[in-house]
Protein backbone atom coordinates (compact mmCIF):
# COMPACT_ATOMS: atom_id res chain seq x y z
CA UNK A 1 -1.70 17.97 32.82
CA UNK A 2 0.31 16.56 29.67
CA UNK A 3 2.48 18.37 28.21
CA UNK A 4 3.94 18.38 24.97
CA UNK A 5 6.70 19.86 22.94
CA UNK A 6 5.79 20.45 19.26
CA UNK A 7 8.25 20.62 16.60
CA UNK A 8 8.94 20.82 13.07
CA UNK A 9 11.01 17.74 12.80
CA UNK A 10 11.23 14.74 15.70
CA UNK A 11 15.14 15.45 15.64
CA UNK A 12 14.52 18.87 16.57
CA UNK A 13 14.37 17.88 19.79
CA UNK A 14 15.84 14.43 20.58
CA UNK A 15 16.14 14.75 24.53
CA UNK A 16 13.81 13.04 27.11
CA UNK A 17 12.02 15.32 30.20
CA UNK A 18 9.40 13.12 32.15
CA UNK A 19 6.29 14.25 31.62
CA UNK A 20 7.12 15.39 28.38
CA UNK A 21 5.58 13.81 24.97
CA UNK A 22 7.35 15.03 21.63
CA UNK A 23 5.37 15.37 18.67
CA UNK A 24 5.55 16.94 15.31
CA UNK A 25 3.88 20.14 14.21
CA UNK A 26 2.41 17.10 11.28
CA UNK A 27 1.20 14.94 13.80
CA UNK A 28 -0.69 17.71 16.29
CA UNK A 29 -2.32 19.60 13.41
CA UNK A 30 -3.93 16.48 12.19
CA UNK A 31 -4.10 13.68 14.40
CA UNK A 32 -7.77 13.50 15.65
CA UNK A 33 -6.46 12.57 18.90
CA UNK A 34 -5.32 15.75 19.93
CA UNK A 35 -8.97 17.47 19.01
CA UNK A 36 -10.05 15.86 21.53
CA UNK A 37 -10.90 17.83 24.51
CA UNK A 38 -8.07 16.69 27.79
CA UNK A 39 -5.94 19.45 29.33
CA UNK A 40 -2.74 20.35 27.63
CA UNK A 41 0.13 22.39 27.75
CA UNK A 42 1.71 22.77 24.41
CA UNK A 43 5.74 24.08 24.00
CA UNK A 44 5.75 25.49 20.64
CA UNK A 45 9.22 25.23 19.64
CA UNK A 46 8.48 24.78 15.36
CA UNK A 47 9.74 27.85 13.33
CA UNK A 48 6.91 30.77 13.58
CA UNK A 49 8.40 33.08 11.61
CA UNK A 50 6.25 32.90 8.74
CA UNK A 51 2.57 34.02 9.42
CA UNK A 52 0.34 31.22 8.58
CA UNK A 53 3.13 28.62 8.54
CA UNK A 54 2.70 25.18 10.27
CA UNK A 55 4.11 26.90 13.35
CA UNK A 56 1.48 29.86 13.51
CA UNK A 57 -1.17 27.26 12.75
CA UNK A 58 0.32 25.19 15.99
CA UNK A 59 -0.63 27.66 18.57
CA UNK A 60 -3.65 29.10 16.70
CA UNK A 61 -5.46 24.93 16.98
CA UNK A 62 -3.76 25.04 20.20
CA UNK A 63 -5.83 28.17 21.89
CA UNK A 64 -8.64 26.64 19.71
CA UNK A 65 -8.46 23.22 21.56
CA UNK A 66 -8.34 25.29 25.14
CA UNK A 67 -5.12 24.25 25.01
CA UNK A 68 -2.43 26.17 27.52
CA UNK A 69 0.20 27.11 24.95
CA UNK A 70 3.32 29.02 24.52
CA UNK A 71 3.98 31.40 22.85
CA UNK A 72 0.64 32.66 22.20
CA UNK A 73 -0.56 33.45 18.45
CA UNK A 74 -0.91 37.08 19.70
CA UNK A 75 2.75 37.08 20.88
CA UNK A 76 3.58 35.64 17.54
CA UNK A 77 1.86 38.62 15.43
CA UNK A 78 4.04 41.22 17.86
CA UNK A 79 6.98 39.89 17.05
CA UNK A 80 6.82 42.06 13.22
CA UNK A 81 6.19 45.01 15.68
CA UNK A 82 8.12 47.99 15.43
CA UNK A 83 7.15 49.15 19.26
CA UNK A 84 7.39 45.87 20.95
CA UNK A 85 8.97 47.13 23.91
CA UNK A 86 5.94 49.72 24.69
CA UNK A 87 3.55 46.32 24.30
CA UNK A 88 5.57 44.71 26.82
CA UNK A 89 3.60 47.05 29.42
CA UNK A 90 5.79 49.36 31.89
CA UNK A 91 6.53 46.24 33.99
CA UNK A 92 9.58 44.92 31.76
CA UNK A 93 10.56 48.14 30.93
CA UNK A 94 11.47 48.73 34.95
CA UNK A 95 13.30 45.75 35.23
CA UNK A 96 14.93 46.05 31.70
CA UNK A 97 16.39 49.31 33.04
CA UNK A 98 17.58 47.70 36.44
CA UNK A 99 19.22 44.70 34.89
CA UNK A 100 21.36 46.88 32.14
CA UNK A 101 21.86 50.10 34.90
CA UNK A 102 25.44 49.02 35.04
CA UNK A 103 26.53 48.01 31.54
CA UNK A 104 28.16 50.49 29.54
CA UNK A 105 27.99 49.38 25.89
CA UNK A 106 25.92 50.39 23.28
CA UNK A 107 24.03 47.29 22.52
CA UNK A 108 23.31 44.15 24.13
CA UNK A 109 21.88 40.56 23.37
CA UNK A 110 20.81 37.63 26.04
CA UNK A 111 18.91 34.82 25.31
CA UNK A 112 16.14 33.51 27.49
CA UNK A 113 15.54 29.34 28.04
CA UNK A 114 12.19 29.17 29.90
CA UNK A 115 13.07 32.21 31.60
CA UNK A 116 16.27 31.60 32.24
CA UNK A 117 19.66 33.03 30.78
CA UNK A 118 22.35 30.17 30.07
CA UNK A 119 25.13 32.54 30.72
CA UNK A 120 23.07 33.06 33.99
CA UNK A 121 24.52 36.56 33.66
CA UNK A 122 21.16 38.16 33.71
CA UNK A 123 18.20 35.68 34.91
CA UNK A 124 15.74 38.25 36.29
CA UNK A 125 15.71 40.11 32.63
CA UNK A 126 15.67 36.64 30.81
CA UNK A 127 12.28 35.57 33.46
CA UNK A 128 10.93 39.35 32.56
CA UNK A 129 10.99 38.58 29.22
CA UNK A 130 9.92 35.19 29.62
CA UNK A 131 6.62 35.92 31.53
CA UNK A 132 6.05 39.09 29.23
CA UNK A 133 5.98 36.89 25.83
CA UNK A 134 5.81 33.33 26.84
CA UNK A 135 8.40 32.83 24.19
CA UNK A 136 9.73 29.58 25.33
CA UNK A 137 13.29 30.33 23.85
CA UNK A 138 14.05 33.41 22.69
CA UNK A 139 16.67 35.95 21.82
CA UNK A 140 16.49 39.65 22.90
CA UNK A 141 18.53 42.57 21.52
CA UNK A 142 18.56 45.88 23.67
CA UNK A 143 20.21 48.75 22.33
CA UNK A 144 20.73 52.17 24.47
CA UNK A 145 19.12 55.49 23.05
CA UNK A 146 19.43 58.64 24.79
CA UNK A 147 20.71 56.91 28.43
CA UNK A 148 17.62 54.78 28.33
CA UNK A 149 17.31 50.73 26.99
CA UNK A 150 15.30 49.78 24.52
CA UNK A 151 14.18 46.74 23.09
CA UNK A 152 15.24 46.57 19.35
CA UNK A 153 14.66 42.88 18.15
CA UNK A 154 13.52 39.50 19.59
CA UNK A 155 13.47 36.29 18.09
CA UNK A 156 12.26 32.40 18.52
CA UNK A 157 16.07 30.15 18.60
CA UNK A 158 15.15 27.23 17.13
CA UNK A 159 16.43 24.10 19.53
CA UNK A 160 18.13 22.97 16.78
CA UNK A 161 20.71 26.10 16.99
CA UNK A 162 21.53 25.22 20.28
CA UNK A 163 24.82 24.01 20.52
CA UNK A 164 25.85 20.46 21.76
CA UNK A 165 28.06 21.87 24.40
CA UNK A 166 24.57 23.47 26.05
CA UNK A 167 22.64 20.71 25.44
CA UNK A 168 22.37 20.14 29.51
CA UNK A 169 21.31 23.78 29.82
CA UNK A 170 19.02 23.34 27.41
CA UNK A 171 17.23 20.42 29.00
CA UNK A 172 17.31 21.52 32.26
CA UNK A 173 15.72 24.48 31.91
CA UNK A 174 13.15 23.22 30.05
CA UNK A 175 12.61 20.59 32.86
CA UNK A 176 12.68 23.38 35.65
CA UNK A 177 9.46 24.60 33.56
CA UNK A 178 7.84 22.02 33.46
CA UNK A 179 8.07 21.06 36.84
CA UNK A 180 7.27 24.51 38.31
CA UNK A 181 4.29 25.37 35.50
CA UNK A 182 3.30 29.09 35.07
CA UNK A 183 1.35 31.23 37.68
CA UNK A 184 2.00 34.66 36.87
CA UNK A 185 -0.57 37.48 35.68
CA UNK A 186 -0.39 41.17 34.86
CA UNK A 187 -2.38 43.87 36.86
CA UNK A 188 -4.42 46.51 34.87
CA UNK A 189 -3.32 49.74 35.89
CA UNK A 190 -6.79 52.24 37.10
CA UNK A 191 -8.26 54.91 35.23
CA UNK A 192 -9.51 58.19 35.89
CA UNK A 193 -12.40 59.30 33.56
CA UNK A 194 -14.90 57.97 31.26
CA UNK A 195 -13.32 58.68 28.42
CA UNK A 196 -14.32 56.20 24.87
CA UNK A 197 -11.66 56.51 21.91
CA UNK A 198 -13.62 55.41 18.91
CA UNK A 199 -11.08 54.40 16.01
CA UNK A 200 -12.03 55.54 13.11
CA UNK A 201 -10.00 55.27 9.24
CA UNK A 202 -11.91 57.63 6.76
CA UNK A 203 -9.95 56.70 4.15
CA UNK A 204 -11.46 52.95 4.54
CA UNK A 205 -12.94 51.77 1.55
CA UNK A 206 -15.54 49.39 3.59
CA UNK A 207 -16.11 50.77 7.07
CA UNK A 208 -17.97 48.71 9.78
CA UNK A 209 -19.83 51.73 10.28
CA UNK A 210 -21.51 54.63 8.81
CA UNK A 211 -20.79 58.72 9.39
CA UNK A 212 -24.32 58.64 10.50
CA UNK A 213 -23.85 55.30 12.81
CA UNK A 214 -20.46 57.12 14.40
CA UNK A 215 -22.58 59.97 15.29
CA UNK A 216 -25.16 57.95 16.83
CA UNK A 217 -22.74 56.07 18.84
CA UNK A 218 -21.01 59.63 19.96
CA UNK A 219 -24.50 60.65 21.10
CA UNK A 220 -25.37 57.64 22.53
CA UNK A 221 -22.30 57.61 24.82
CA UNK A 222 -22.38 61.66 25.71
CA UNK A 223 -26.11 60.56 26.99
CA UNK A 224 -24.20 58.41 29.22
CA UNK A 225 -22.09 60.48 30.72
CA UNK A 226 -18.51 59.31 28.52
CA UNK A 227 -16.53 61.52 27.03
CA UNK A 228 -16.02 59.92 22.97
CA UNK A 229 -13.97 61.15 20.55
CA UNK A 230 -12.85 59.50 17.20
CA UNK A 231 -9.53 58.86 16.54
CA UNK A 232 -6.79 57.84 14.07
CA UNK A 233 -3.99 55.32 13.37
CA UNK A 234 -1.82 57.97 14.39
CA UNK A 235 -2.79 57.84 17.95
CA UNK A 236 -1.80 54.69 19.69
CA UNK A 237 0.24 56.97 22.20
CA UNK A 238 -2.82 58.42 23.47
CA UNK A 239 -4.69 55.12 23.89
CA UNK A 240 -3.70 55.74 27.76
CA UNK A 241 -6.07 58.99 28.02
CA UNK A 242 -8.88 56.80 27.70
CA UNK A 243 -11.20 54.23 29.54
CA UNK A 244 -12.28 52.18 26.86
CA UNK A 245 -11.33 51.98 22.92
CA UNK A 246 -14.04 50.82 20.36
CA UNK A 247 -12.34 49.96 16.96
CA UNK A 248 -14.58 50.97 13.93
CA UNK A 249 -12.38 49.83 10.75
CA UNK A 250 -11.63 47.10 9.40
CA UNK A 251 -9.53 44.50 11.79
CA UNK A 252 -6.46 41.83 10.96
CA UNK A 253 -3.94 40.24 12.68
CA UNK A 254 -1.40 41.96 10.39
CA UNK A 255 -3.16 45.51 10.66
CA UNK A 256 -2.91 48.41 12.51
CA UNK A 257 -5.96 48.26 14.36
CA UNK A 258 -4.59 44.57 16.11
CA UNK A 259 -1.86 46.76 17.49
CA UNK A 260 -4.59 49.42 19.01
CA UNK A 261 -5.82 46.66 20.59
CA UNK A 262 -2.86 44.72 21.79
CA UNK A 263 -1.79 48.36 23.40
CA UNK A 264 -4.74 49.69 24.77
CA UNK A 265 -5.80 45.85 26.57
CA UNK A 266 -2.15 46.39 28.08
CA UNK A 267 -3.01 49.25 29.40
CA UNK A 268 -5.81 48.17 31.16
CA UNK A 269 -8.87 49.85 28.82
CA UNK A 270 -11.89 48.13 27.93
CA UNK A 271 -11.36 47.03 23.90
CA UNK A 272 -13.75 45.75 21.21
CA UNK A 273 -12.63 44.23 19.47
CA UNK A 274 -10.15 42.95 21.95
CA UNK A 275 -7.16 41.22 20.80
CA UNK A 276 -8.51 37.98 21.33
CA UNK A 277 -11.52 38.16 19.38
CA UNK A 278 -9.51 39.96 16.27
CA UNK A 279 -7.04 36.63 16.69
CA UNK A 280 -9.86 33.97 16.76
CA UNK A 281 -12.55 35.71 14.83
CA UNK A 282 -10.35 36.05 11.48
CA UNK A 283 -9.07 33.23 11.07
CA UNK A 284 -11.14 30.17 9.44
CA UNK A 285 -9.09 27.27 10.57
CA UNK A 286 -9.35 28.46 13.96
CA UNK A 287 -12.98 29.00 13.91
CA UNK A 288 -13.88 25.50 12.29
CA UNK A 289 -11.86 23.97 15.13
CA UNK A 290 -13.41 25.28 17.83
CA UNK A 291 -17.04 25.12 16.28
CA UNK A 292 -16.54 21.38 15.78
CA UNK A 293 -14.85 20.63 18.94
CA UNK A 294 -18.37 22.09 20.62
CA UNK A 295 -20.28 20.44 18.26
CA UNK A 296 -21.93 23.84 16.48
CA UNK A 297 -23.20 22.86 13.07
CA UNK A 298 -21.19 24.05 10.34
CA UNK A 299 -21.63 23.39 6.73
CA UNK A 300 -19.06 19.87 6.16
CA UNK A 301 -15.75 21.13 5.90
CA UNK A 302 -12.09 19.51 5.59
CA UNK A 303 -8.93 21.31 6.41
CA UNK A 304 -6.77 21.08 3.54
CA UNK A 305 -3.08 20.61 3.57
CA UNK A 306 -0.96 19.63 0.20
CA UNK A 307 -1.25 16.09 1.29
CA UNK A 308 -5.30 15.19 1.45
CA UNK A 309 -6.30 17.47 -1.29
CA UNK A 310 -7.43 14.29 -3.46
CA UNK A 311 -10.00 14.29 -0.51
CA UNK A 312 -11.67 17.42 -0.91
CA UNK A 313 -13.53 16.23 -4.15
CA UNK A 314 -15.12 12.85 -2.79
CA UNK A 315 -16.00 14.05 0.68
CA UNK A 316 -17.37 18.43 -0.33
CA UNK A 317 -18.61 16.60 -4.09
CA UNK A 318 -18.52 19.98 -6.77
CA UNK A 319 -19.24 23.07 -6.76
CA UNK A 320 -17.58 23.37 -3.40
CA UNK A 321 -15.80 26.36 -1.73
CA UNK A 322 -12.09 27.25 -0.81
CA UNK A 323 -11.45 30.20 1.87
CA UNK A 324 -8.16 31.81 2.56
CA UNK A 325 -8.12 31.16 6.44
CA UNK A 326 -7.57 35.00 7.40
CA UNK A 327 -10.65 35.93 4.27
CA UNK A 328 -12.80 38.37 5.05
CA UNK A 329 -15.70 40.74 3.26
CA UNK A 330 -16.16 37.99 0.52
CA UNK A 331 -12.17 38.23 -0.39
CA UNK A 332 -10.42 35.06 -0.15
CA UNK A 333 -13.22 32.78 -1.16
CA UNK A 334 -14.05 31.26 -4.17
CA UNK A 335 -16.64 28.76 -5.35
CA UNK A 336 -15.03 26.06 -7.20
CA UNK A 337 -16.91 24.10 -9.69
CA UNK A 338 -14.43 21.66 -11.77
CA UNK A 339 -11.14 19.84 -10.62
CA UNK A 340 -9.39 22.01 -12.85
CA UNK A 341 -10.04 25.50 -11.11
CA UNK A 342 -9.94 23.42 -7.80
CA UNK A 343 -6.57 22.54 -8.41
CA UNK A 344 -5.43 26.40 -9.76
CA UNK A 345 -6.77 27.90 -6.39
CA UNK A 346 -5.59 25.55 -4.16
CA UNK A 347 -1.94 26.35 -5.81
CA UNK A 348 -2.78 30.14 -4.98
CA UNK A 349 -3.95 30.06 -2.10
CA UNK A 350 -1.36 27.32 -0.75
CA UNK A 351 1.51 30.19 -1.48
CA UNK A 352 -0.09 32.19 1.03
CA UNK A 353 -1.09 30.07 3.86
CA UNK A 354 -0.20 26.15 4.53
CA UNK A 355 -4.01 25.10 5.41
CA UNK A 356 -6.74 25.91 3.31
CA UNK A 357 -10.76 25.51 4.63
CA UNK A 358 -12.97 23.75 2.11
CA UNK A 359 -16.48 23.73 2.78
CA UNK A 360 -19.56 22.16 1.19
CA UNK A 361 -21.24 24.71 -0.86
CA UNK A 362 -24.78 25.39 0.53
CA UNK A 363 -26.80 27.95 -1.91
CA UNK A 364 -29.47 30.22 0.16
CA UNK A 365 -31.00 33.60 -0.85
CA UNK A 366 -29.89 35.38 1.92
CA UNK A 367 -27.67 34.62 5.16
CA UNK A 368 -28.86 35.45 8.87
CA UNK A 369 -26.89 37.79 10.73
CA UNK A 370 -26.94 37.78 14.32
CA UNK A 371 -25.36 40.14 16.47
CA UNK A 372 -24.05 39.32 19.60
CA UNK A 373 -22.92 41.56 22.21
CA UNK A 374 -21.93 40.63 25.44
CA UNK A 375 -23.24 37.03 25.40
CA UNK A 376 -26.69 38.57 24.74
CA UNK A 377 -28.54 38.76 21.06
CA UNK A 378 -28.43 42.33 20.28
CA UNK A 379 -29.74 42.51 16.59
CA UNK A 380 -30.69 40.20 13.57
CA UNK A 381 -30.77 41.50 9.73
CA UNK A 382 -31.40 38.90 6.66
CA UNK A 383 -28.19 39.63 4.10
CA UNK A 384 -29.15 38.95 0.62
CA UNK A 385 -27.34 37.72 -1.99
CA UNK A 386 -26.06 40.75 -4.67
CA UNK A 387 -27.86 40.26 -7.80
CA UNK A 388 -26.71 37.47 -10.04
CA UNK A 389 -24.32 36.23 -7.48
CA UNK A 390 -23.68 33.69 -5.08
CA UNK A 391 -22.40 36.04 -2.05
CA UNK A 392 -23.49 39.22 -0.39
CA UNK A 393 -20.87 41.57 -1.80
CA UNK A 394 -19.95 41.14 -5.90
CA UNK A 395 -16.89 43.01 -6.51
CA UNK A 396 -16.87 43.70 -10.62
CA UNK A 397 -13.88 46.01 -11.89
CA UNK A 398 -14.40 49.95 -10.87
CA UNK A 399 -17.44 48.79 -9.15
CA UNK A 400 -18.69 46.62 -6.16
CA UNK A 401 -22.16 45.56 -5.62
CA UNK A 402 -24.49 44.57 -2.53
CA UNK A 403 -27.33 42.79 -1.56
CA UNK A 404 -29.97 44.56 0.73
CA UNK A 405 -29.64 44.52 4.35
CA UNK A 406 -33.38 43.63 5.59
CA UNK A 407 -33.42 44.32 9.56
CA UNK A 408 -35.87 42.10 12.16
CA UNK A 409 -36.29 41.76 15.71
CA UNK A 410 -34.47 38.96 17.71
CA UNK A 411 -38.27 37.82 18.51
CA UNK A 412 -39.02 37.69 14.97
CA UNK A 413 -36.06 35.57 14.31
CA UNK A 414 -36.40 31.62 14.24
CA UNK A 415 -35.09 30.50 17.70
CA UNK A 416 -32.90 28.19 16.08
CA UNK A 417 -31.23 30.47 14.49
CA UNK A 418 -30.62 32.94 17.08
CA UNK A 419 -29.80 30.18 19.72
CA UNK A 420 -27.43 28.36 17.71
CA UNK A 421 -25.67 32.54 17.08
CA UNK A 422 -25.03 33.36 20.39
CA UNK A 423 -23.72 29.62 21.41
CA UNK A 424 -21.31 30.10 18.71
CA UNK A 425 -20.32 33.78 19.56
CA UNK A 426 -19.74 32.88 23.11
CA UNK A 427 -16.95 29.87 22.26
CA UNK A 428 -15.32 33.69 21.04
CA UNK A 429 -15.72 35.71 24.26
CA UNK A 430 -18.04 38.30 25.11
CA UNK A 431 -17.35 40.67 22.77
CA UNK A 432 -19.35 42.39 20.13
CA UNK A 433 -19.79 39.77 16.92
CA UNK A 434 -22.00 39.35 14.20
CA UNK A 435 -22.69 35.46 13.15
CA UNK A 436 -23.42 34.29 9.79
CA UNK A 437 -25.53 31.23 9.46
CA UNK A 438 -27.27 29.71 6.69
CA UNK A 439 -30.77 27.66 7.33
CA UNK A 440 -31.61 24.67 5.70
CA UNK A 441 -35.08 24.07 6.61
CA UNK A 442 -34.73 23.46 10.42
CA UNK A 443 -31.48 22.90 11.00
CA UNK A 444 -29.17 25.81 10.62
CA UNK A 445 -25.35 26.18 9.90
CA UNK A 446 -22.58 28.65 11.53
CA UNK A 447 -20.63 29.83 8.57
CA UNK A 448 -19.12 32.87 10.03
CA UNK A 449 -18.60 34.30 13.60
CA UNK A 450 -16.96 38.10 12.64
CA UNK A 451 -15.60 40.20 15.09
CA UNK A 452 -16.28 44.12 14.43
CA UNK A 453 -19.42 43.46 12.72
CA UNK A 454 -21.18 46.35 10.76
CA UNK A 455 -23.29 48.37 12.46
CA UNK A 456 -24.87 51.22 9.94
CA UNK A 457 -27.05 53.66 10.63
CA UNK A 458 -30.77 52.23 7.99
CA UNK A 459 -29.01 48.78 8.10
CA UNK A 460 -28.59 46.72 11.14
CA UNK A 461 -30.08 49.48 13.35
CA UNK A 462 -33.27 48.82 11.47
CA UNK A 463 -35.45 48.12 14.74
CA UNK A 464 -33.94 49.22 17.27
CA UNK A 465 -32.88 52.73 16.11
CA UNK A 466 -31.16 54.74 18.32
CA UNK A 467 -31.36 52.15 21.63
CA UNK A 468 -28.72 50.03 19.37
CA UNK A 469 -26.15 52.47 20.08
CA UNK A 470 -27.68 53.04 23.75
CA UNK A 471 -27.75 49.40 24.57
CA UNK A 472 -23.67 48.74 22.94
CA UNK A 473 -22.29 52.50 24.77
CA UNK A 474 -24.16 50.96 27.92
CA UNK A 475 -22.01 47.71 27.81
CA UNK A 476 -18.85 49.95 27.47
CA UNK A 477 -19.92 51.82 30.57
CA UNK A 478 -20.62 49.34 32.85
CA UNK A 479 -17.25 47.44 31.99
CA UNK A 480 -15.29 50.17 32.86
CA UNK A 481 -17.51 50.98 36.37
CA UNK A 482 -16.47 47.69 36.74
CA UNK A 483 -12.86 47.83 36.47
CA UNK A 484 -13.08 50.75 38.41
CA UNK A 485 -13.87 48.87 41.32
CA UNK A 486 -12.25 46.21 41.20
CA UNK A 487 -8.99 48.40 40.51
CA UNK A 488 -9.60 50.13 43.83
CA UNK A 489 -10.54 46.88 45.59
């Protein structure tokens, strides 16, 4: 398998491992060459500390590319945790207590080379940590609160910071890892009862779901034999009570609800939106990769950096659109119809993330909307366009405005378009999503795959009243009869 190291700079890293090919976080995120679709393993070692930088945007086209990478893009959103320890899982925090049994200050820091400490004071801690985060080089602060440790900060060391006098440390580490590669995976811990946590925000100004859908979904899953109940962002330390957790709000990598799900998928539970879906599913570059590497139709589309925006014009033509990669519920996009407002987005939008998606503008009445649950077509609703407007949702000041919600049967839908849905939704997983297309006589175009897609009760439950909530509580049951067994296998 190749390997390569990315990095911000080619000095970064100026030392030779066999098997090893250096590249630039430039050069990876847009050289056609590595789209292409060969095993990889990818060493992120480019500064990640800035969400959406060039080094974020590494691993994200990495896991797009089914690339192995490290760190992950999940691992890079839990480094702004404030509980990181308790995501680590109960595993680390063992041997975190066995390495630092016998130390007697107050605070201590290691650093961990591809699992390895170069003081090689405390290697089992530094592989711990190493397996736990996939953090190729990192530094770990632990600080002691009421007898016990506690993780308090971890970083990414830049190979640059390394000093010379290491420099052999350094390297062979990193060539210990790549000869040896990574086999090691986590165990889910069993469960007890069928119990469904349902997270819920009331104070969530557009809800994936209605009062009336929650209730439907509570009754659906008592007919089952589950136990729901709803609960809050105040109640990640109860995730562990439960079998399965179904997140009804609004999801983000940089939200609350990616931490519910980070948590309760570490503690074994059955999660929609898992973590993975929330990572892919809201983030456009990612998306446009991996629809294009699998050769989904998408509406023609460049990925815009500051250098090849003079492209955007001759190869989208005008009016064309510009989407904030992490956009979502119509916020974040904008149709752009002279050079002039091309070039006053792009300069907003550029201060928040260092890619931009344009796409060629493709003007419909309505959008399909398939929902996909897992890897089976669960619903289909035409989403018109709000009135006098070019999207769904028109948000006006004090007021915001949508089209109608028109549901159909997946047999009434054109096979295209319901075919071309759930191909898309299954490059994502088998979790519950909602696809977007647009259809252009008979070809049709992804523009969307969403994860936590709204489900209202006299919306998208249109047909199949209450056996859409039967059908989605029945999914969550069987996964967790599922894990049961195999738990006690």
């Amino acid at each position: 398998m190749n390997v390569c190291f990315v990095v911000n700079h080619a000095r970064d890293w100026p030392f030779a491992i066999d098997g090893v090919r250096v590249v630039t976080a430039r050069e990876y995120l847009t050289d056609p060459a590595f789209s292409e679709h060969q095993p990889a393993r990818i060493v992120n070692l480019c500064r990640t500390d800035r969400y959406q930088g060039r080094g974020y945007y590494v691993s994200l086209l990495a896991e797009a590319r089914g690339h192995r990478v490290m760190p992950e893009v999940k691992t890079l959103g839990d480094l702004q945790s404030q509980q990181l320890d308790r995501l680590l899982g109960n595993g680390f925090d063992d041997a975190l207590q066995r390495a630092l049994a016998a130390n007697d200050d107050a605070q201590w820091t290691i650093e961990a080379w591809f699992g390895r400490d170069p003081e090689r004071h405390n290697d089992a801690l530094a592989q711990q940590l190493f397996v736990a985060t996939r953090i190729p080089l990192a530094r770990a602060t632990f600080a002691r609160e009421n007898g016990r440790w506690r993780l308090r900060e971890i970083g990414i060391v830049n190979p640059r910071d390394v000093p010379a006098q290491r420099h052999a440390l350094l390297v062979d580490a990193a060539a210990e890892f790549v000869r040896r590669g990574n086999r090691q995976h986590a165990r889910a811990t069993p469960r007890e009862s069928p119990a469904i946590a349902i997270l819920y925000d009331a104070d969530e100004p557009e809800p994936p779901s209605n009062d009336e859908a929650l209730e439907h979904f509570r009754i659906a899953a008592r007919a089952l034999g589950m136990r729901p109940e709803i609960i809050g962002r105040d109640d990640i330390d109860r995730l562990a009570q439960f079998d399965a957790l179904f997140i009804r709000d609004t999801t983000n990598v940089n939200h609350y609800t990616y931490r519910f799900a980070r948590r309760a998928a570490s503690e074994g539970l059955v999660v929609v939106d898992d973590p993975d879906s929330i990572l892919k599913c809201t983030n456009k570059v990612y998306l446009n990769e991996l629809l294009s590497r699998h050769r989904v139709p998408v509406p023609k589309t460049l990925m815009v950096h500051r250098e090849n925006v003079d492209q955007i014009v001759p190869l989208l033509g005008l009016p064309c659109i510009l989407k904030q990669p992490d956009s979502a519920f119509s916020l974040g996009v904008s149709k752009v119809e002279s050079e002039a407002a091309l070039a006053t987005c792009l300069d907003t939008l550029f201060t928040k993330s260092d890619l931009v998606i344009a796409q060629q503008w493709l003007p419909t009445v309505f959008d399909w909307r398939v929902g996909v649950f897992d890897r089976r077509p669960l619903y289909v609703c035409k989403y018109f366009m709000a009135q006098g407007h070019w999207q769904i949702v028109k948000r006006e000041p004090g007021r915001t405005l949508e089209g109608s919600t028109v549901a159909q049967s997946v047999g009434e839908a054109p096979e295209i378009v319901v075919r071309t849905a759930v191909r898309a939704a299954n490059l994502i997983g088998d979790g519950l999503y909602g696809v977007d297309l647009k259809q252009d006589g008979r070809q049709c175009y992804v523009m969307e795959v969403n994860d936590n897609p709204n489900i209202d009760a006299g919306g998208e439950d249109g047909v199949l009243k209450d056996a859409l909530y039967r059908e989605i509580m029945g999914v969550f049951m069987r996964r967790i009869r599922d894990r049961r067994h195999a738990q006690a296998a």
